[in-house]
C-alpha atoms as a PDB file:
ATOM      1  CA  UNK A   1     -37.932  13.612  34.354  1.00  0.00           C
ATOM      2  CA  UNK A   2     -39.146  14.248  30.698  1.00  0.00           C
ATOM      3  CA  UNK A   3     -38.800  18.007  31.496  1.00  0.00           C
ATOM      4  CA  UNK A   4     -34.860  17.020  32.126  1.00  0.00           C
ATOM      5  CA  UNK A   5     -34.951  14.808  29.174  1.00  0.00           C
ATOM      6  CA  UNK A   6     -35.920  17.835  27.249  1.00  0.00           C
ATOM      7  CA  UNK A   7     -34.021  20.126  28.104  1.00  0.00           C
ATOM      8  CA  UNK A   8     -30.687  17.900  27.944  1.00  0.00           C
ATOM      9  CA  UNK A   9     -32.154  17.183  24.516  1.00  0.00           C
ATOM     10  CA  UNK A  10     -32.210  21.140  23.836  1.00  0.00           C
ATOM     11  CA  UNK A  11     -28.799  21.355  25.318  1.00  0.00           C
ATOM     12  CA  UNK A  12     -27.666  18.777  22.688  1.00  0.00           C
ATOM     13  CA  UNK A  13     -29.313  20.264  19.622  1.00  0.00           C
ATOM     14  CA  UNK A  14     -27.667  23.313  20.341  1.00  0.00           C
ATOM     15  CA  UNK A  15     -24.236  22.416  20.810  1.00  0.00           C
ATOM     16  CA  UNK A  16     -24.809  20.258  17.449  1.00  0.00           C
ATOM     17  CA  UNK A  17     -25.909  23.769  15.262  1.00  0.00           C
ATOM     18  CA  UNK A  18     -23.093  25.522  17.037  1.00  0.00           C
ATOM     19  CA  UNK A  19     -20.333  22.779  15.939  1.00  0.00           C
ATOM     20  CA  UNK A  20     -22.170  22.094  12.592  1.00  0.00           C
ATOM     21  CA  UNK A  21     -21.467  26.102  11.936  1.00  0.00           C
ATOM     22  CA  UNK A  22     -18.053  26.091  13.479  1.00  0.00           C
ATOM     23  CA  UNK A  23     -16.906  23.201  11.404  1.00  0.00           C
ATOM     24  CA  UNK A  24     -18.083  24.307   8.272  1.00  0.00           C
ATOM     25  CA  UNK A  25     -16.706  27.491   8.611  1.00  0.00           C
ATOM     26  CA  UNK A  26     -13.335  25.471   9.085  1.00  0.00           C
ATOM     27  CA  UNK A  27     -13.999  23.368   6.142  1.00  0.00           C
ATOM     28  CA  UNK A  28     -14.020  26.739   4.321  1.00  0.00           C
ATOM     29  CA  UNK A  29     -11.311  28.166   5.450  1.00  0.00           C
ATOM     30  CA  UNK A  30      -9.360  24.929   5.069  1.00  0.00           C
ATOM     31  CA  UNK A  31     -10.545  24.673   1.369  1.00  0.00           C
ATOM     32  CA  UNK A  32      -9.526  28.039   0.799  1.00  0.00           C
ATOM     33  CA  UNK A  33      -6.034  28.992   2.412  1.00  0.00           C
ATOM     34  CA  UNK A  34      -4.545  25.645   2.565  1.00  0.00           C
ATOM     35  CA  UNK A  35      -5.795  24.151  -0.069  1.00  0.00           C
ATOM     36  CA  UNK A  36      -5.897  27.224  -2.051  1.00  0.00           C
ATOM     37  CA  UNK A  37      -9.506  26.552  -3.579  1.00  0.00           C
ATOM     38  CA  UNK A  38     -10.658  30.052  -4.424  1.00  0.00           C
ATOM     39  CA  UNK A  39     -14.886  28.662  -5.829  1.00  0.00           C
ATOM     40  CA  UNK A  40     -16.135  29.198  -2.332  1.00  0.00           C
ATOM     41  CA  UNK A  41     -14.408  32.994  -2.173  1.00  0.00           C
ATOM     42  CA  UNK A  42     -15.119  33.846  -5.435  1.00  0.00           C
ATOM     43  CA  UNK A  43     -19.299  32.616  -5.240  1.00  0.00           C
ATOM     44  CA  UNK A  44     -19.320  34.733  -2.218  1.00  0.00           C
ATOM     45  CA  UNK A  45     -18.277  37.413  -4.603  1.00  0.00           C
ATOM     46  CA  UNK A  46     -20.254  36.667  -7.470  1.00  0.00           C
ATOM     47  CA  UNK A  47     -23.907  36.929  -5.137  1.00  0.00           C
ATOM     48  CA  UNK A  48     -22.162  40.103  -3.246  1.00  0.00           C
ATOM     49  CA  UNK A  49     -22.516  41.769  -6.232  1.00  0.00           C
ATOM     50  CA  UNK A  50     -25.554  40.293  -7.840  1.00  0.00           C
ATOM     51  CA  UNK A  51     -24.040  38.704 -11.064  1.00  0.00           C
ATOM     52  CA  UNK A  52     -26.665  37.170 -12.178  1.00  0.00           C
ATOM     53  CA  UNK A  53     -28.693  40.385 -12.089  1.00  0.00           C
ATOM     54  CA  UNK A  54     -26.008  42.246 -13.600  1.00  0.00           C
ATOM     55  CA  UNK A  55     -22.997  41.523 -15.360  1.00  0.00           C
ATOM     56  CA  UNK A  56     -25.039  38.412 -17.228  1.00  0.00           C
ATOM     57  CA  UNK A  57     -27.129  40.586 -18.896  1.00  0.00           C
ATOM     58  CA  UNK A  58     -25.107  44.032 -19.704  1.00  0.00           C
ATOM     59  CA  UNK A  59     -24.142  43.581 -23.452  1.00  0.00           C
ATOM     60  CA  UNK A  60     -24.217  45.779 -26.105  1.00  0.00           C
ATOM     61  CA  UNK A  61     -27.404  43.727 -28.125  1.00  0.00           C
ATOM     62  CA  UNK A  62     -29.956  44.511 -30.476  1.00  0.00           C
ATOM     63  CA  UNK A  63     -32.948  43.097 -32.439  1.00  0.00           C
ATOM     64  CA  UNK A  64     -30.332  42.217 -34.972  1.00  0.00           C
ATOM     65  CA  UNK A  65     -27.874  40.439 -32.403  1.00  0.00           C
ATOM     66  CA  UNK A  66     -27.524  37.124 -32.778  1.00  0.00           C
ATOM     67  CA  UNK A  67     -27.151  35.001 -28.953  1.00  0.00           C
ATOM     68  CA  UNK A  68     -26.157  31.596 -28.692  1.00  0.00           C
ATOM     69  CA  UNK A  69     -27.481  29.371 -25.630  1.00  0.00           C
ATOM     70  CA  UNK A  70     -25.421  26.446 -24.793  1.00  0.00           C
ATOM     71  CA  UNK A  71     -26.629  24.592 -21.960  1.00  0.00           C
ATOM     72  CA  UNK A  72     -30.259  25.948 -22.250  1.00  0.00           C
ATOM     73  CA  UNK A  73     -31.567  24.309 -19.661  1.00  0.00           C
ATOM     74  CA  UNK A  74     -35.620  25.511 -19.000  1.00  0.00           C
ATOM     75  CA  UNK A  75     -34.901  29.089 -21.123  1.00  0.00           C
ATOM     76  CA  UNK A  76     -34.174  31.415 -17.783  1.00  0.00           C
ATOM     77  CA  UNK A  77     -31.375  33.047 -19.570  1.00  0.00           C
ATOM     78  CA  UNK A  78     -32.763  33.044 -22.961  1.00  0.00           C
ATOM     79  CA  UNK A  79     -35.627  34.504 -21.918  1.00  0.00           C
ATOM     80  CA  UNK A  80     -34.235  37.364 -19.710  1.00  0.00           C
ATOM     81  CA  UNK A  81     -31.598  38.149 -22.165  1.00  0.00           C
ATOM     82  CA  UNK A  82     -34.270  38.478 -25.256  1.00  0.00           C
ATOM     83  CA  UNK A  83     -36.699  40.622 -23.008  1.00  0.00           C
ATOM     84  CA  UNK A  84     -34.252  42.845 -22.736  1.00  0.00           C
ATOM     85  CA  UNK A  85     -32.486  43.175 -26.305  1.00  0.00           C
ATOM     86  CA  UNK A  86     -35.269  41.421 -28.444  1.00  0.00           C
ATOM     87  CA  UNK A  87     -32.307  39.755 -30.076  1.00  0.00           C
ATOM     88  CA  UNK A  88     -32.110  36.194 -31.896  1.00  0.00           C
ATOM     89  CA  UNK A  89     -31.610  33.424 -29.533  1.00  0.00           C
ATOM     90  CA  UNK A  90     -30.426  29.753 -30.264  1.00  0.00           C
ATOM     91  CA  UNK A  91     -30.850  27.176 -27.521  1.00  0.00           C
ATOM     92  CA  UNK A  92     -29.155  24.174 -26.982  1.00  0.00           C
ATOM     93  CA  UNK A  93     -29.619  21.565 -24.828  1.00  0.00           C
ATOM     94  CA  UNK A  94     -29.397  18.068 -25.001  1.00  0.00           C
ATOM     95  CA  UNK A  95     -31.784  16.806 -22.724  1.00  0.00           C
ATOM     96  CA  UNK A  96     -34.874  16.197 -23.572  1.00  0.00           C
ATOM     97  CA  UNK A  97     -37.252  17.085 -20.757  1.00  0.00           C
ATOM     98  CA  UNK A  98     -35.784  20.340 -20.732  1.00  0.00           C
ATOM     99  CA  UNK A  99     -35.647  20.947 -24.499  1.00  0.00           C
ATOM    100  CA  UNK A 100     -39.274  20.535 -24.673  1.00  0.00           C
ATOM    101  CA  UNK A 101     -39.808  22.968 -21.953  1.00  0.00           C
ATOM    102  CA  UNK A 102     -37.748  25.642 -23.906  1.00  0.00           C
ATOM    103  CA  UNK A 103     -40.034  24.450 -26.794  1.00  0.00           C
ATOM    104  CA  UNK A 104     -43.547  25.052 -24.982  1.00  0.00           C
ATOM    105  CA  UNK A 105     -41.803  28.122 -23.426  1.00  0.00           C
ATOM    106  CA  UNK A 106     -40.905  29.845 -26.282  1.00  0.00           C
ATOM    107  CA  UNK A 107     -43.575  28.727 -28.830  1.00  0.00           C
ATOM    108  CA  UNK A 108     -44.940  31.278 -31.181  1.00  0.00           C
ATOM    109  CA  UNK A 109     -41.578  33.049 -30.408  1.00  0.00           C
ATOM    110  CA  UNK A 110     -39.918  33.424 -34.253  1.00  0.00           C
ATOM    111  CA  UNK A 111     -36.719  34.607 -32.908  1.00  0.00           C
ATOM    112  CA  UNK A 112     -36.084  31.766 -30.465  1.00  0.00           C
ATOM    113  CA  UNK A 113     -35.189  28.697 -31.983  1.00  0.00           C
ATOM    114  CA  UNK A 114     -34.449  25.294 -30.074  1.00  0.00           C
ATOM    115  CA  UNK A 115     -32.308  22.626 -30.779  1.00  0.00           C
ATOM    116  CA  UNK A 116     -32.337  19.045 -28.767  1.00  0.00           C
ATOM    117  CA  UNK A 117     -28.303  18.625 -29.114  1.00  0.00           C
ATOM    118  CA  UNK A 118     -25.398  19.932 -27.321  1.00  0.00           C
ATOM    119  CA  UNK A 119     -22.756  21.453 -28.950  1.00  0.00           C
ATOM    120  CA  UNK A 120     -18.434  19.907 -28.710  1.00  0.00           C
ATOM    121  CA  UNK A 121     -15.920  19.411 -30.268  1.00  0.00           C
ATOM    122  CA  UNK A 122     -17.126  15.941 -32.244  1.00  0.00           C
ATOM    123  CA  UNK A 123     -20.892  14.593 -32.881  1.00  0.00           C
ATOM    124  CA  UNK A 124     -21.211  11.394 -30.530  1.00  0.00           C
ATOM    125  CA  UNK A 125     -24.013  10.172 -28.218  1.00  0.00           C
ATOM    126  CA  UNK A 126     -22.898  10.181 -24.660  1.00  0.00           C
ATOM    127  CA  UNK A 127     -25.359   9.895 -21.231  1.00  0.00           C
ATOM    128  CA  UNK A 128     -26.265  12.799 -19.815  1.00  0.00           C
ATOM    129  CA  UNK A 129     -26.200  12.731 -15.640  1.00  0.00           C
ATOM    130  CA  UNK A 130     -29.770  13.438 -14.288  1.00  0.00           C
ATOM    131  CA  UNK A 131     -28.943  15.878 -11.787  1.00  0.00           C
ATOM    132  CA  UNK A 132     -30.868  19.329 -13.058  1.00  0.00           C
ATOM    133  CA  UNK A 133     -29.140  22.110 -14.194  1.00  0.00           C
ATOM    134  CA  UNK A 134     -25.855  19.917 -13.199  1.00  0.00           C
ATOM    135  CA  UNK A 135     -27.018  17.744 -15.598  1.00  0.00           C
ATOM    136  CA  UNK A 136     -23.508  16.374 -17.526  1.00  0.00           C
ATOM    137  CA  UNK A 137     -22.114  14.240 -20.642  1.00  0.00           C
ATOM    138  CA  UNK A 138     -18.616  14.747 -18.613  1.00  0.00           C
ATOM    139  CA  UNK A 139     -20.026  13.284 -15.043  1.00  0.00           C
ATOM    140  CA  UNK A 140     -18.271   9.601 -13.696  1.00  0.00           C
ATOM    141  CA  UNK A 141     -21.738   7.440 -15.345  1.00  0.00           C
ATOM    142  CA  UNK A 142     -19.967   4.280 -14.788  1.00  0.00           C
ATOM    143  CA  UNK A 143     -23.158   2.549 -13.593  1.00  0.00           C
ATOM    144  CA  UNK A 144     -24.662   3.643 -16.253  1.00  0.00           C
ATOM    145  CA  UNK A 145     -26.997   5.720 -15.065  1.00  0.00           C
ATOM    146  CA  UNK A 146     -28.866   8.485 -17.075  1.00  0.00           C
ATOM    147  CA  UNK A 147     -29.916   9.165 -20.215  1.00  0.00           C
ATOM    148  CA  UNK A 148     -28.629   9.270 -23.477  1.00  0.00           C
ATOM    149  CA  UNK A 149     -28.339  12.472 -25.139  1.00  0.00           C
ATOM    150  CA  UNK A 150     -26.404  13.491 -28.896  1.00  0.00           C
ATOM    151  CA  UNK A 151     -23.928  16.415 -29.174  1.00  0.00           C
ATOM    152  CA  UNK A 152     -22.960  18.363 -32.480  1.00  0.00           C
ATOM    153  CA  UNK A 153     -19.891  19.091 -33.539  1.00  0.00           C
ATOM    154  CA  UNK A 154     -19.968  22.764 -33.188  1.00  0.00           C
ATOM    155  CA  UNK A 155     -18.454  23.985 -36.650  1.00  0.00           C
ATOM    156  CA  UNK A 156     -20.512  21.863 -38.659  1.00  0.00           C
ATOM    157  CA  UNK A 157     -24.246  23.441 -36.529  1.00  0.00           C
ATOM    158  CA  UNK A 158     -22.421  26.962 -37.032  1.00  0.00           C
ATOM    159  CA  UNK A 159     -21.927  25.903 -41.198  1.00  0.00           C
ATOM    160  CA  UNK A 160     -25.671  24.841 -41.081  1.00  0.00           C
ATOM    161  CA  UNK A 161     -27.202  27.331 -39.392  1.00  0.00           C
ATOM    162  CA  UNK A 162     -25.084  29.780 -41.881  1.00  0.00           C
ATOM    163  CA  UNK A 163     -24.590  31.870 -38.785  1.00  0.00           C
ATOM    164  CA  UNK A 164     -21.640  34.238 -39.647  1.00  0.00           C
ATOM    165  CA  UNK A 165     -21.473  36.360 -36.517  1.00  0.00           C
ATOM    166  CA  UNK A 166     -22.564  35.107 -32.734  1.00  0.00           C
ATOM    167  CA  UNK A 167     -22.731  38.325 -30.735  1.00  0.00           C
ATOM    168  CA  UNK A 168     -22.906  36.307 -27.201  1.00  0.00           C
ATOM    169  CA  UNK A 169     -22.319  32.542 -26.757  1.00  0.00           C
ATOM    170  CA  UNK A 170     -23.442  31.388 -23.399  1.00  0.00           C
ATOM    171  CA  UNK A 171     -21.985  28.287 -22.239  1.00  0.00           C
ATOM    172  CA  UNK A 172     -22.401  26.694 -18.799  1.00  0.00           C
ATOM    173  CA  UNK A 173     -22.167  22.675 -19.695  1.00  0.00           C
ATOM    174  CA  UNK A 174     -20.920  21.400 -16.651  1.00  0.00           C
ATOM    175  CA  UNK A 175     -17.447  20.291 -17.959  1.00  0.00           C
ATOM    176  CA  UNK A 176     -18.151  20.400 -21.473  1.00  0.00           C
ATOM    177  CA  UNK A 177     -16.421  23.548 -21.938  1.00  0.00           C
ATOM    178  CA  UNK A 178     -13.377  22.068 -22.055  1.00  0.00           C
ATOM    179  CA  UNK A 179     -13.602  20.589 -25.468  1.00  0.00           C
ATOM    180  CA  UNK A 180     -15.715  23.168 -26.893  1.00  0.00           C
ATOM    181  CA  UNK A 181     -13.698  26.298 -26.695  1.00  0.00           C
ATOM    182  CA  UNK A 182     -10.283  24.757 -28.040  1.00  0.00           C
ATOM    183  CA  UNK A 183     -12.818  23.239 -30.888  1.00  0.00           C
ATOM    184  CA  UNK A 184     -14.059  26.881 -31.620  1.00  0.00           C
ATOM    185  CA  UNK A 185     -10.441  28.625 -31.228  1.00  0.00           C
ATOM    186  CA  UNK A 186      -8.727  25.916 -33.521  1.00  0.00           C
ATOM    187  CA  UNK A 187     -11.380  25.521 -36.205  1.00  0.00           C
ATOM    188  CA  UNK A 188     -10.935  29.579 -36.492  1.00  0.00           C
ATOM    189  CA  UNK A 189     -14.633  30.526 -35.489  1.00  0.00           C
ATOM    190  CA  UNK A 190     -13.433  32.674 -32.133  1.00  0.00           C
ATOM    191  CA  UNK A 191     -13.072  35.544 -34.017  1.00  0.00           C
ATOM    192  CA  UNK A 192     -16.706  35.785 -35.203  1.00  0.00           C
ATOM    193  CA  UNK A 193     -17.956  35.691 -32.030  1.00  0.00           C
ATOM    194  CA  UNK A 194     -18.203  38.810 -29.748  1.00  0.00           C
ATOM    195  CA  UNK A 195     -18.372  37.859 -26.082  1.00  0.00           C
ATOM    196  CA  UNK A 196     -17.789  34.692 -24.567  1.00  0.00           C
ATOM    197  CA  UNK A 197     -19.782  33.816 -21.295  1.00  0.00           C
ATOM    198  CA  UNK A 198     -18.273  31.226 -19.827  1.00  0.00           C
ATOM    199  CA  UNK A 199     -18.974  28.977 -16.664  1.00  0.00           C
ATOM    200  CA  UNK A 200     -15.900  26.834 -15.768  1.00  0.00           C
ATOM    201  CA  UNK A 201     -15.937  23.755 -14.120  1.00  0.00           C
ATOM    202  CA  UNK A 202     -13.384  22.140 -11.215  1.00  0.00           C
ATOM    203  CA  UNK A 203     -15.248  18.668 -11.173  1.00  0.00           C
ATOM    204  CA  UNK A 204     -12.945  17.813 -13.960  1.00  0.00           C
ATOM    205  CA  UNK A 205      -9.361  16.525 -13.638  1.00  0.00           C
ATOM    206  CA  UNK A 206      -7.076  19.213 -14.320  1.00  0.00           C
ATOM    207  CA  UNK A 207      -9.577  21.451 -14.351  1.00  0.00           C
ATOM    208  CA  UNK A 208      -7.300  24.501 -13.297  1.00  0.00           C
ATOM    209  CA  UNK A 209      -4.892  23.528 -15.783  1.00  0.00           C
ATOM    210  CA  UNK A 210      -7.272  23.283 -18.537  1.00  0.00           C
ATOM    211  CA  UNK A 211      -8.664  26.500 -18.374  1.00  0.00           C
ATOM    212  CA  UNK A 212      -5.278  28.014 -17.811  1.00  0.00           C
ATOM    213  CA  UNK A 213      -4.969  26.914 -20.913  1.00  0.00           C
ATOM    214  CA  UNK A 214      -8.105  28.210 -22.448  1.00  0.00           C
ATOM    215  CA  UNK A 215      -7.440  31.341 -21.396  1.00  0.00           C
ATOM    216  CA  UNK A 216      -4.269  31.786 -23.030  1.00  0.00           C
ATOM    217  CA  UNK A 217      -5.225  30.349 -26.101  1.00  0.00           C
ATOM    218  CA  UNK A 218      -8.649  33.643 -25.767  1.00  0.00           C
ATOM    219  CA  UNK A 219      -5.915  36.194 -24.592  1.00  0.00           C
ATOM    220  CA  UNK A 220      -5.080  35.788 -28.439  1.00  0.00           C
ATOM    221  CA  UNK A 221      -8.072  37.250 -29.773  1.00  0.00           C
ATOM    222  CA  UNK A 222     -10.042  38.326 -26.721  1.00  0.00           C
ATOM    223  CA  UNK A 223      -9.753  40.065 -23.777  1.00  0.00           C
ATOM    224  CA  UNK A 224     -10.940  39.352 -19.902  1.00  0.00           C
ATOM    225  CA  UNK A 225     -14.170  41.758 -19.133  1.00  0.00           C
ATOM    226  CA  UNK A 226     -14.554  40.368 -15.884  1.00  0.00           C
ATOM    227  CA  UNK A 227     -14.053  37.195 -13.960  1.00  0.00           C
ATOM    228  CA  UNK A 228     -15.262  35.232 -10.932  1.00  0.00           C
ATOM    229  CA  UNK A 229     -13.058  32.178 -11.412  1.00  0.00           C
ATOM    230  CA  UNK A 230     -14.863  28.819 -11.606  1.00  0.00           C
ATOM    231  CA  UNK A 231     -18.437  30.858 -11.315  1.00  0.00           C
ATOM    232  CA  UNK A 232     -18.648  32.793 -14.197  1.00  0.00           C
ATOM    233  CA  UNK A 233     -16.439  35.218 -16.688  1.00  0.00           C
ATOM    234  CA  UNK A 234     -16.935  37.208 -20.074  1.00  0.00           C
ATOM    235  CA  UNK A 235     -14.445  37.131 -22.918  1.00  0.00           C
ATOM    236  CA  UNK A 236     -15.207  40.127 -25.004  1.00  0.00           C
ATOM    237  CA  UNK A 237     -13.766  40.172 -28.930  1.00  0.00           C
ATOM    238  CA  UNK A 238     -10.621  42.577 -29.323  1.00  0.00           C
END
C-alpha cells in the first residue's frame, strides 16, 4: 500500500511541474501578445546577449571621466566600471545600510566618493521600500513600512559638487526616474552629460506613457545607442 501511495504521490508531483511549466509559459505568452507587455521578451533579450557584461560597461572613459551612480546600491557597478576606466565615480544612494557598504567598499579609494541621498527633482524625505536592490521612494508604503531616506534636488548636488561635465549617469531608482530626467532636461543640465544609462520602470502608473515622453523630450539632444525597453537603454549626447 505505501508503495501505491508513493507512486500515486509521484504521479501527482509530476503532473503538478508539468502544469506549473505549461501555465507559466501561458502566462507569458498571454502577457506578451495580448496584453502586449514586451519586459518579459525584451529580459530574455537583454541575458541572450549578456548586457550586463557588455553594453553596461562599453563607454568611451578615462581617468579624467567623470561617472555618476544613481541608485548605488552595494558599488557592483561602480566598481566594475572604475576597474575598467579608472575614472571618477559618484555614488548615490539613499539607504543607509547600503551607503555604508559602498563606504567600507570603497575606502581609501580617492576617486570614489559616496553620498547617503538620492538624487530628484525636489529635496524631501520620503520612505524608502525595504526590498534590496528594488528598494523604492516611489513603492505603495501606505502602511508605512520602511525607512526613511532624503533625496537632493539634483541641480542644486550638480551646483555643489561644481561638476561641469558627467560623462555617464547611471540611474536605475526603481521609479524615480521619472522625475529625475524631466528635472535634468528642463533645468538645462542634459546637455553636459554624455550618456544616459537608464533603467525604466512599469510598476508606475503610466509608466509607458511617461517614458514615451522622456524619450522625446532626449531625442532633442540625444540619441538612442541601444535599448531593451523597461530593462535597460543608453542615451548617448549628440
Amino acid at each position: 500500500m505505501s508503495t501505491a501511495n508513493e507512486q500515486s504521490r509521484k504521479r501527482q508531483n509530476f503532473f503538478a511541474r508539468k502544469y506549473g511549466k505549461i501555465s507559466r509559459k501561458i502566462k507569458g505568452f498571454y502577457r506578451v501578445w495580448v496584453l502586449g507587455d514586451v519586459f518579459p521578451r525584451e529580459v530574455r533579450r537583454w541575458f541572450k546577449d549578456k548586457g550586463d557584461e557588455t553594453l553596461r560597461l562599453q563607454y568611451d572613459l578615462g581617468p579624467d571621466s567623470v561617472v555618476f551612480d544613481v541608485g548605488g546600491y552595494k558599488g557592483d557597478f561602480a566598481e566594475r566600471i572604475s576597474g575598467i576606466y579608472g575614472c571618477y565615480v559618484y555614488i548615490f544612494e539613499p539607504s543607509k545600510d547600503f551607503y555604508e557598504i559602498c563606504l567600507n567598499r570603497f575606502q581609501g579609494n580617492e576617486k570614489i566618493r559616496c553620498f547617503n541621498f538620492g538624487l530628484s527633482d525636489v529635496d524631501g524625505s520620503f520612505i524608502l521600500s525595504d526590498d534590496a536592490d528594488g528598494s523604492s521612494v516611489k513603492q505603495d508604503n501606505t502602511d508605512g513600512q520602511g525607512t526613511v531616506v532624503r533625496v537632493r534636488r539634483f541641480s542644486d548636488v550638480v551646483r555643489e559638487l561644481d561638476v561641469k561635465k558627467i560623462d555617464l549617469i547611471k540611474i536605475n531608482i526603481e521609479g524615480g526616474e521619472y522625475d529625475l530626467l524631466p528635472h535634468i532636461i528642463e533645468e538645462g543640465l542634459v546637455g553636459n552629460i554624455g550618456n544616459i544609462q537608464v533603467q525604466f520602470h512599469t510598476f508606475i502608473k503610466d509608466a509607458k506613457r511617461m517614458r514615451a515622453r522622456i524619450i522625446k523630450m532626449l531625442e532633442s539632444t540625444h540619441k538612442c545607442d541601444w535599448c531593451y525597453v523597461f530593462v535597460w537603454e543608453n542615451w548617448s549626447l549628440k
